[in-house]
PDB file of N, CA and C in Angstrom:
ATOM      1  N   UNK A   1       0.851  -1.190   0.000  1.00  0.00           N
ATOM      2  CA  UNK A   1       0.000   0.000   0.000  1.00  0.00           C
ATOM      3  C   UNK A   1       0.888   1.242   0.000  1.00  0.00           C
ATOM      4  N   UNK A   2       0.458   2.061  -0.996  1.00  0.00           N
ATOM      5  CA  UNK A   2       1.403   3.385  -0.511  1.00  0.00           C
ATOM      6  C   UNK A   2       1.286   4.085   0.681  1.00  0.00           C
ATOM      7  N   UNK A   3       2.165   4.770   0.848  1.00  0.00           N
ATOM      8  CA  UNK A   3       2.095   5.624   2.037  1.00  0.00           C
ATOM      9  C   UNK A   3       1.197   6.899   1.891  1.00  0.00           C
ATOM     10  N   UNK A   4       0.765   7.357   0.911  1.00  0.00           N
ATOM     11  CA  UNK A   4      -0.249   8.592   1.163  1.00  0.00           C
ATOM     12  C   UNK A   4      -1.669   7.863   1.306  1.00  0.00           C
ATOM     13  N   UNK A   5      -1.974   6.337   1.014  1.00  0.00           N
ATOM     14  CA  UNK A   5      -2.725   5.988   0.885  1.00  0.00           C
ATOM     15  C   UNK A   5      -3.337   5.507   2.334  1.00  0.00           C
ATOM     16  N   UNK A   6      -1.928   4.999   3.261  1.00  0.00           N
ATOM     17  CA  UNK A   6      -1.667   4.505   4.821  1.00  0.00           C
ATOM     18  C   UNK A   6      -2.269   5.954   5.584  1.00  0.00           C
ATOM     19  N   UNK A   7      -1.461   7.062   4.996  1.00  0.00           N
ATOM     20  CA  UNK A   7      -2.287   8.438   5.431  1.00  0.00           C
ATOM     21  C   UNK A   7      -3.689   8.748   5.716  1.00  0.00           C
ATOM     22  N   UNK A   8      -3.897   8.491   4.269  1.00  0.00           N
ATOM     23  CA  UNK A   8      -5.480   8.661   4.321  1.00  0.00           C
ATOM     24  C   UNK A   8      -6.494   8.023   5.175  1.00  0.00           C
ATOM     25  N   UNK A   9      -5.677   6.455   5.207  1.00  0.00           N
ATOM     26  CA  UNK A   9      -7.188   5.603   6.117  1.00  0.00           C
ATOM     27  C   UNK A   9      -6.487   6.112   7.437  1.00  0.00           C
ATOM     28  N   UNK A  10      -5.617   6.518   7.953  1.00  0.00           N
ATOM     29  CA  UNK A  10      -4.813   6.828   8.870  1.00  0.00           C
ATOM     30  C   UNK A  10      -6.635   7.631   9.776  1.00  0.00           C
ATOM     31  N   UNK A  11      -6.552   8.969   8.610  1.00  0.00           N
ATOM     32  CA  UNK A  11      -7.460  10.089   8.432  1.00  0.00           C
ATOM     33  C   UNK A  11      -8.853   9.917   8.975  1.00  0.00           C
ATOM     34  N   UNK A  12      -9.177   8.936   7.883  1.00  0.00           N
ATOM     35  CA  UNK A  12     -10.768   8.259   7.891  1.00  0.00           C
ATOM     36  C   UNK A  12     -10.593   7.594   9.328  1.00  0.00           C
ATOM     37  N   UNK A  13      -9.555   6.526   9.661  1.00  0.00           N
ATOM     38  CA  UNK A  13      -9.687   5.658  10.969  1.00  0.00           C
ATOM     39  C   UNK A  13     -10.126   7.028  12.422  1.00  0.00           C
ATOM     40  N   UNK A  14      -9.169   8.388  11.637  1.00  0.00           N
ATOM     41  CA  UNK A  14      -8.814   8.913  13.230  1.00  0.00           C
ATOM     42  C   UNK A  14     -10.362   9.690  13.187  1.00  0.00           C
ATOM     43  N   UNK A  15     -10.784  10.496  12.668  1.00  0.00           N
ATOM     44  CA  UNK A  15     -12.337  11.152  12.408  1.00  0.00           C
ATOM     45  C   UNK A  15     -13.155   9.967  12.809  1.00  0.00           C
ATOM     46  N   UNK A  16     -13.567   8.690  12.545  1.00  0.00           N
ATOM     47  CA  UNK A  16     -14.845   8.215  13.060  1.00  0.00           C
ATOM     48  C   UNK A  16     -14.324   7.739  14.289  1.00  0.00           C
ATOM     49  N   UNK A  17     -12.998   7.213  14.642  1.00  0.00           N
ATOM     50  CA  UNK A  17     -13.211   7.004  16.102  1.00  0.00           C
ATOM     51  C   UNK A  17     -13.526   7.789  16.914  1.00  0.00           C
ATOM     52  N   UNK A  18     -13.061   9.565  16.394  1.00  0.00           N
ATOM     53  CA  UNK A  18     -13.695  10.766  17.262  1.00  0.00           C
ATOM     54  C   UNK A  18     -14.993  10.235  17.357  1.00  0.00           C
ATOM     55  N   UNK A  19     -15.569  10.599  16.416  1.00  0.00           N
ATOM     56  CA  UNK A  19     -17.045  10.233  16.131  1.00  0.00           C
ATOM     57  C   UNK A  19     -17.750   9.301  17.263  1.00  0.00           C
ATOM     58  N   UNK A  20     -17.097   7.977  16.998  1.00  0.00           N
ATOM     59  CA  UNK A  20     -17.599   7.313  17.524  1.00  0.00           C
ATOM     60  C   UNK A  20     -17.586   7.070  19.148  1.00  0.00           C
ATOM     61  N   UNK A  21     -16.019   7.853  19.630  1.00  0.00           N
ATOM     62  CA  UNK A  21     -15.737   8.098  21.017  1.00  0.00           C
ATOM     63  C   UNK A  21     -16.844   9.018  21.738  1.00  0.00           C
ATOM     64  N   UNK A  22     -17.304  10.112  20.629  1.00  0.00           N
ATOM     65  CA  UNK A  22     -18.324  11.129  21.169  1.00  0.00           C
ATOM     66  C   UNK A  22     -19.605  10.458  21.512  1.00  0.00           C
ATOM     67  N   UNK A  23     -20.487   9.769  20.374  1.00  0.00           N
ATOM     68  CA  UNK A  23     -21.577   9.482  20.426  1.00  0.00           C
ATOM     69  C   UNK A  23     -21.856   8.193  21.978  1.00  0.00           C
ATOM     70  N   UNK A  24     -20.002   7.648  22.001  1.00  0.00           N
ATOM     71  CA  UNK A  24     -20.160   6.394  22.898  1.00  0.00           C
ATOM     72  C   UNK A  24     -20.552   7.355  24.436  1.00  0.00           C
ATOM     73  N   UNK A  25     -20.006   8.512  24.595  1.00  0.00           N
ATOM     74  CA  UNK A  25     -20.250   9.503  25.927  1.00  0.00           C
ATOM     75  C   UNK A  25     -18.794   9.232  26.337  1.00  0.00           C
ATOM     76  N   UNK A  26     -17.410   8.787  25.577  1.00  0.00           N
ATOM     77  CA  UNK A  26     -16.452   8.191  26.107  1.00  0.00           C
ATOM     78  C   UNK A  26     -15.557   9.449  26.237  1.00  0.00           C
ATOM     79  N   UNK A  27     -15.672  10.355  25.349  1.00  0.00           N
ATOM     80  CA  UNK A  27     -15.413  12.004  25.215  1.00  0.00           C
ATOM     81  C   UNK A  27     -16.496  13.030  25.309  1.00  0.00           C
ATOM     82  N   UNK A  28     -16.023  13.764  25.581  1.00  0.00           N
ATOM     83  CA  UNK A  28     -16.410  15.202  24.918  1.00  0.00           C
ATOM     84  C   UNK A  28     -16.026  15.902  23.921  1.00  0.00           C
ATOM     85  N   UNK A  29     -16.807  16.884  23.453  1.00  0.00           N
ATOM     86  CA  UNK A  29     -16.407  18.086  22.330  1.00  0.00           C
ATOM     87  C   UNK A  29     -15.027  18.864  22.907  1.00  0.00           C
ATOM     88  N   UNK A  30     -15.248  18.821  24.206  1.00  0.00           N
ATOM     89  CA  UNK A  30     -14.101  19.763  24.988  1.00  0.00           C
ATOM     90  C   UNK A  30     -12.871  18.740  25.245  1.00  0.00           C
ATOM     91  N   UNK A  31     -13.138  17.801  24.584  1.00  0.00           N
ATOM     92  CA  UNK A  31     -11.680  16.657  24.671  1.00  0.00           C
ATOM     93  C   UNK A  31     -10.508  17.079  23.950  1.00  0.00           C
ATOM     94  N   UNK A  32      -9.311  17.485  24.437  1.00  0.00           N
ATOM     95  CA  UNK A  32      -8.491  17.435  23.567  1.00  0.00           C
ATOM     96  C   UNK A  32      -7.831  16.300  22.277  1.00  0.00           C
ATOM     97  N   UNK A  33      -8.436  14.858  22.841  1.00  0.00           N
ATOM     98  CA  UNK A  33      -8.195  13.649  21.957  1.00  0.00           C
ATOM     99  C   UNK A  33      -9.005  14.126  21.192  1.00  0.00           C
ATOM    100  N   UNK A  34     -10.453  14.537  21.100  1.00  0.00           N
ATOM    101  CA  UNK A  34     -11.321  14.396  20.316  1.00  0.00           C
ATOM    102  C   UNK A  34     -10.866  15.667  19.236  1.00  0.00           C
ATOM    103  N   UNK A  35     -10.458  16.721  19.943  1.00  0.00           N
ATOM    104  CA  UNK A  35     -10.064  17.487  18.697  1.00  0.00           C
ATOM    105  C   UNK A  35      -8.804  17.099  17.816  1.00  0.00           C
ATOM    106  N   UNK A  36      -7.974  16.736  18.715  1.00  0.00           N
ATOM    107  CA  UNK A  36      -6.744  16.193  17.573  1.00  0.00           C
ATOM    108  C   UNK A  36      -7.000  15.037  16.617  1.00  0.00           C
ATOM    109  N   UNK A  37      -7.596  14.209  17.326  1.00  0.00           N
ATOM    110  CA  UNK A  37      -7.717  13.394  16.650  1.00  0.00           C
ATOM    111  C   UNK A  37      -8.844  13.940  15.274  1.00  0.00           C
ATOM    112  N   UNK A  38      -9.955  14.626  15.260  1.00  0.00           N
ATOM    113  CA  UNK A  38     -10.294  15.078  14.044  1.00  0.00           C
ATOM    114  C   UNK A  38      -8.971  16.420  13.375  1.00  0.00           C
ATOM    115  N   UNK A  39      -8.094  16.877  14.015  1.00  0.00           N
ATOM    116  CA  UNK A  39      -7.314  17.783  13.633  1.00  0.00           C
ATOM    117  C   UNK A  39      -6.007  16.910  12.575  1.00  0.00           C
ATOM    118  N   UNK A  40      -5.925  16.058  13.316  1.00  0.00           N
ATOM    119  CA  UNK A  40      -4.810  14.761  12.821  1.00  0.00           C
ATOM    120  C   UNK A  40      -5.763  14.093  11.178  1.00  0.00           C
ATOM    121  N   UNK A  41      -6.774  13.660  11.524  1.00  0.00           N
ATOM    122  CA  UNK A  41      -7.720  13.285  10.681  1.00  0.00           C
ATOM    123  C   UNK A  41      -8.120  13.735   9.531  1.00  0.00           C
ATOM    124  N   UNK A  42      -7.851  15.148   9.704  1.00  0.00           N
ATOM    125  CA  UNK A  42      -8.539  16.162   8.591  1.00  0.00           C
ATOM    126  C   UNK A  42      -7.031  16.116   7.618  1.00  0.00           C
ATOM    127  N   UNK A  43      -6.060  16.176   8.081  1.00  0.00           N
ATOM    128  CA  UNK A  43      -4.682  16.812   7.642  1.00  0.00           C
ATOM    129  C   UNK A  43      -4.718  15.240   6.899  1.00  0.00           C
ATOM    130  N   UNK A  44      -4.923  14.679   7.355  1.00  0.00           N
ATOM    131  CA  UNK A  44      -3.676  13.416   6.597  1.00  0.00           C
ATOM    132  C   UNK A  44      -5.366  12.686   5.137  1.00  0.00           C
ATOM    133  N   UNK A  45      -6.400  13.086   5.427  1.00  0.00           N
ATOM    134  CA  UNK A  45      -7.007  12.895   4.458  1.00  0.00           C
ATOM    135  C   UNK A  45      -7.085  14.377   3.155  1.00  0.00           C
ATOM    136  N   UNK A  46      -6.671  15.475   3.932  1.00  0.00           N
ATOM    137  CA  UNK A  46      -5.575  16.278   2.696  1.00  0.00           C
ATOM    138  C   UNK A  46      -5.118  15.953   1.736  1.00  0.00           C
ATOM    139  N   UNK A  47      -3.765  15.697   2.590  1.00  0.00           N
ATOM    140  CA  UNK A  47      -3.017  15.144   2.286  1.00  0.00           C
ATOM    141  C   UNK A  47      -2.921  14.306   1.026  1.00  0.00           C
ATOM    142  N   UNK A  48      -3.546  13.035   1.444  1.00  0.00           N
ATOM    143  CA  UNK A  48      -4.146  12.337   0.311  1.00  0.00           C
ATOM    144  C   UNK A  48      -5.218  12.222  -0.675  1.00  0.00           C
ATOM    145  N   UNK A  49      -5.746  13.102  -0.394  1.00  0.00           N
ATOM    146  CA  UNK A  49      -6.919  13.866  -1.784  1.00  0.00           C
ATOM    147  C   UNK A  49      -6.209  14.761  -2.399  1.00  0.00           C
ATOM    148  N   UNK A  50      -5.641  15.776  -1.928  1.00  0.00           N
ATOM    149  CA  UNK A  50      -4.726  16.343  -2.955  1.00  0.00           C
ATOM    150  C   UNK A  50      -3.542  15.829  -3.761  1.00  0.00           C
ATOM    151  N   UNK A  51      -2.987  14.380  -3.070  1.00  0.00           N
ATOM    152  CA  UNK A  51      -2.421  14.250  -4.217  1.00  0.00           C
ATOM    153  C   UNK A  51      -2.865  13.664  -5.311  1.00  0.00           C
ATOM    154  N   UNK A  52      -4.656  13.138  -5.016  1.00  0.00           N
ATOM    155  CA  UNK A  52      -5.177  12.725  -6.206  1.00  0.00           C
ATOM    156  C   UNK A  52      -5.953  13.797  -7.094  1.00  0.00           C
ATOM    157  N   UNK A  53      -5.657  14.838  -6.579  1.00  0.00           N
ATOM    158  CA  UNK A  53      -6.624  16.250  -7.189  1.00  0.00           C
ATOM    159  C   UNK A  53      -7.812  15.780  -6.798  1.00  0.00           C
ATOM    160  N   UNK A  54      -8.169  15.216  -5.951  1.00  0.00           N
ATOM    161  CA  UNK A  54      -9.944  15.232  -6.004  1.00  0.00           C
ATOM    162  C   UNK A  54     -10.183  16.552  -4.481  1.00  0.00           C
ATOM    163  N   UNK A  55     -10.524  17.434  -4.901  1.00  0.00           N
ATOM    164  CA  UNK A  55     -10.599  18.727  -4.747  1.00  0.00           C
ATOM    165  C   UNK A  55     -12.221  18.568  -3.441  1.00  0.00           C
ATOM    166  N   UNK A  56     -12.698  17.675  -3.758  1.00  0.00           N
ATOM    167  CA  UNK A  56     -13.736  18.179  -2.352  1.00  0.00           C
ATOM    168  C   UNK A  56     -13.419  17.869  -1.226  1.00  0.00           C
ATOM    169  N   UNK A  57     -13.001  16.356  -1.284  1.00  0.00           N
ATOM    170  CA  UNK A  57     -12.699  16.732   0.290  1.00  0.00           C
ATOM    171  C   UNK A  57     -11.493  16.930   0.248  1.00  0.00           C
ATOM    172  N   UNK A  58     -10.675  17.604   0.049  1.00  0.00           N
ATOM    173  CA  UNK A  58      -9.954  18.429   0.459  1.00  0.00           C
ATOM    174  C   UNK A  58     -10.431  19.404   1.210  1.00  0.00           C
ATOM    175  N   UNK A  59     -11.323  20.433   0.196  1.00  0.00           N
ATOM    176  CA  UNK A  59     -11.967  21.717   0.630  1.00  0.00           C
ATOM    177  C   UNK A  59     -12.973  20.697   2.360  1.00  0.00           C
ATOM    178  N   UNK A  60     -13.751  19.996   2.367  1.00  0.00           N
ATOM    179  CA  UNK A  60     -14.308  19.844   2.875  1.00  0.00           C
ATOM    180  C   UNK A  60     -13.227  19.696   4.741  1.00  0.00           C
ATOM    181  N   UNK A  61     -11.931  18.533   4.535  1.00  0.00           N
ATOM    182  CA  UNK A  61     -11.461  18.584   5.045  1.00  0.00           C
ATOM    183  C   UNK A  61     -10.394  19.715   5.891  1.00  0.00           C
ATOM    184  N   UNK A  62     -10.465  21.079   5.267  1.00  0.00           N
ATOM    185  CA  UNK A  62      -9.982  21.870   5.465  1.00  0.00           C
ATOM    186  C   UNK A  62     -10.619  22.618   6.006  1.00  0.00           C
ATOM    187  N   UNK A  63     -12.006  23.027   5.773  1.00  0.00           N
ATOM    188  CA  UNK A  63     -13.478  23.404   6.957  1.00  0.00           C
ATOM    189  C   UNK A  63     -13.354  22.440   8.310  1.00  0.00           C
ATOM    190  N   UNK A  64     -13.368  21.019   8.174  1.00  0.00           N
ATOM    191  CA  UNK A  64     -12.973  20.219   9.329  1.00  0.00           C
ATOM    192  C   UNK A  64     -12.024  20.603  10.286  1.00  0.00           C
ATOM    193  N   UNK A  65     -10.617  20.963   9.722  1.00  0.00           N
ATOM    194  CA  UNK A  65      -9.397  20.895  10.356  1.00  0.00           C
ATOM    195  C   UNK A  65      -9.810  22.438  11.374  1.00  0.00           C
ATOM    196  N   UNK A  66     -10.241  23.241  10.393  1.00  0.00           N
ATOM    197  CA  UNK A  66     -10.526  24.522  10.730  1.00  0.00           C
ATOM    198  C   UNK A  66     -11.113  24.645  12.608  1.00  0.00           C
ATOM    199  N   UNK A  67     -12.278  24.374  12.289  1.00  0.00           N
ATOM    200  CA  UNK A  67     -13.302  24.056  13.111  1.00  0.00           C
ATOM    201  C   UNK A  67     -12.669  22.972  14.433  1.00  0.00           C
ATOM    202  N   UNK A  68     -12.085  22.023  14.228  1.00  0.00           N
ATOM    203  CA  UNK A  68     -11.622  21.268  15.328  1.00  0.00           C
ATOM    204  C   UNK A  68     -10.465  22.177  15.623  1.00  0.00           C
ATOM    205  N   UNK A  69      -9.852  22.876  14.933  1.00  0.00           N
ATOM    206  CA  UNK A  69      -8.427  23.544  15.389  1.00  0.00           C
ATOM    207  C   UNK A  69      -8.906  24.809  16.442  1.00  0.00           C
ATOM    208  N   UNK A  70      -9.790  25.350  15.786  1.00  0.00           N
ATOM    209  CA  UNK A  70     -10.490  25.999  16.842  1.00  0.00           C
ATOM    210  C   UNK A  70     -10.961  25.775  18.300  1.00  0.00           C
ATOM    211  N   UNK A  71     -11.586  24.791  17.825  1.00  0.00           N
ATOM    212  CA  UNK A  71     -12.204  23.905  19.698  1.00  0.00           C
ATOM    213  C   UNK A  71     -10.703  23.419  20.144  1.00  0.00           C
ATOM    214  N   UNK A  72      -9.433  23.026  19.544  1.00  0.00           N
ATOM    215  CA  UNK A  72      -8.615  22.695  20.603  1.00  0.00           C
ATOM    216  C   UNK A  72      -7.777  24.090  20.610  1.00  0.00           C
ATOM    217  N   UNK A  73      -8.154  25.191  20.275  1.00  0.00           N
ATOM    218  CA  UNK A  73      -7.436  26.794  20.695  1.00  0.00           C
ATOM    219  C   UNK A  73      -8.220  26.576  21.523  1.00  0.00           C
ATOM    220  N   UNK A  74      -9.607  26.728  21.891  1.00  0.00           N
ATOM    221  CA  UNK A  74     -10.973  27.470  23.114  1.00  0.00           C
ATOM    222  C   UNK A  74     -10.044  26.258  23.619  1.00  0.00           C
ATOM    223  N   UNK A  75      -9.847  24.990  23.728  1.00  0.00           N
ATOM    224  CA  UNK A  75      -9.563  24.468  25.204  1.00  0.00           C
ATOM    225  C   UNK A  75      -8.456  24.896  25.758  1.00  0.00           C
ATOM    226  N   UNK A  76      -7.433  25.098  24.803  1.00  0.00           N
ATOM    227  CA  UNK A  76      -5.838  25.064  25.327  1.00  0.00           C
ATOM    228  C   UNK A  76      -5.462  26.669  25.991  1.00  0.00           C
ATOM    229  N   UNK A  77      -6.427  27.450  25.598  1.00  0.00           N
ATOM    230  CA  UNK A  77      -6.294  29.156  25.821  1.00  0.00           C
ATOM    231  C   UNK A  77      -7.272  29.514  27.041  1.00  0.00           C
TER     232      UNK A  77
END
């Protein structure tokens, strides 16, 4: 498997376990795992959409990164 490809599910794996850590009550929104891990998540499925040019989620992932980068500034500040 390539390595931008190891990235990507890297991406997808780290976003639904947020997901799924939240919905379990195992986190919070105010979790710092929960934001990195969608912050980590967003970057490395970038990553690997741009190097295939497929241009949405990119954009989409970059609203993601945004937004979780934010909630782990409000926690860390």
């Amino acid at each position: 498997m390539r390595i931008k490809q190891t990235i990507g599910w890297y991406g997808v794996a780290a976003i639904l376990l947020a997901f799924v850590l939240l919905n379990l009550g195992s986190i919070g929104t105010n979790s710092l795992i929960y934001q990195l891990l969608n912050i980590t998540g967003a970057i490395s499925i970038i990553i690997e959409a741009s190097s295939r040019k497929d241009l949405q989620p990119v954009v989409l992932n970059i609203v993601w990164m945004l937004v979780a980068l934010y909630g782990f500034l409000r926690i860390i500040l």
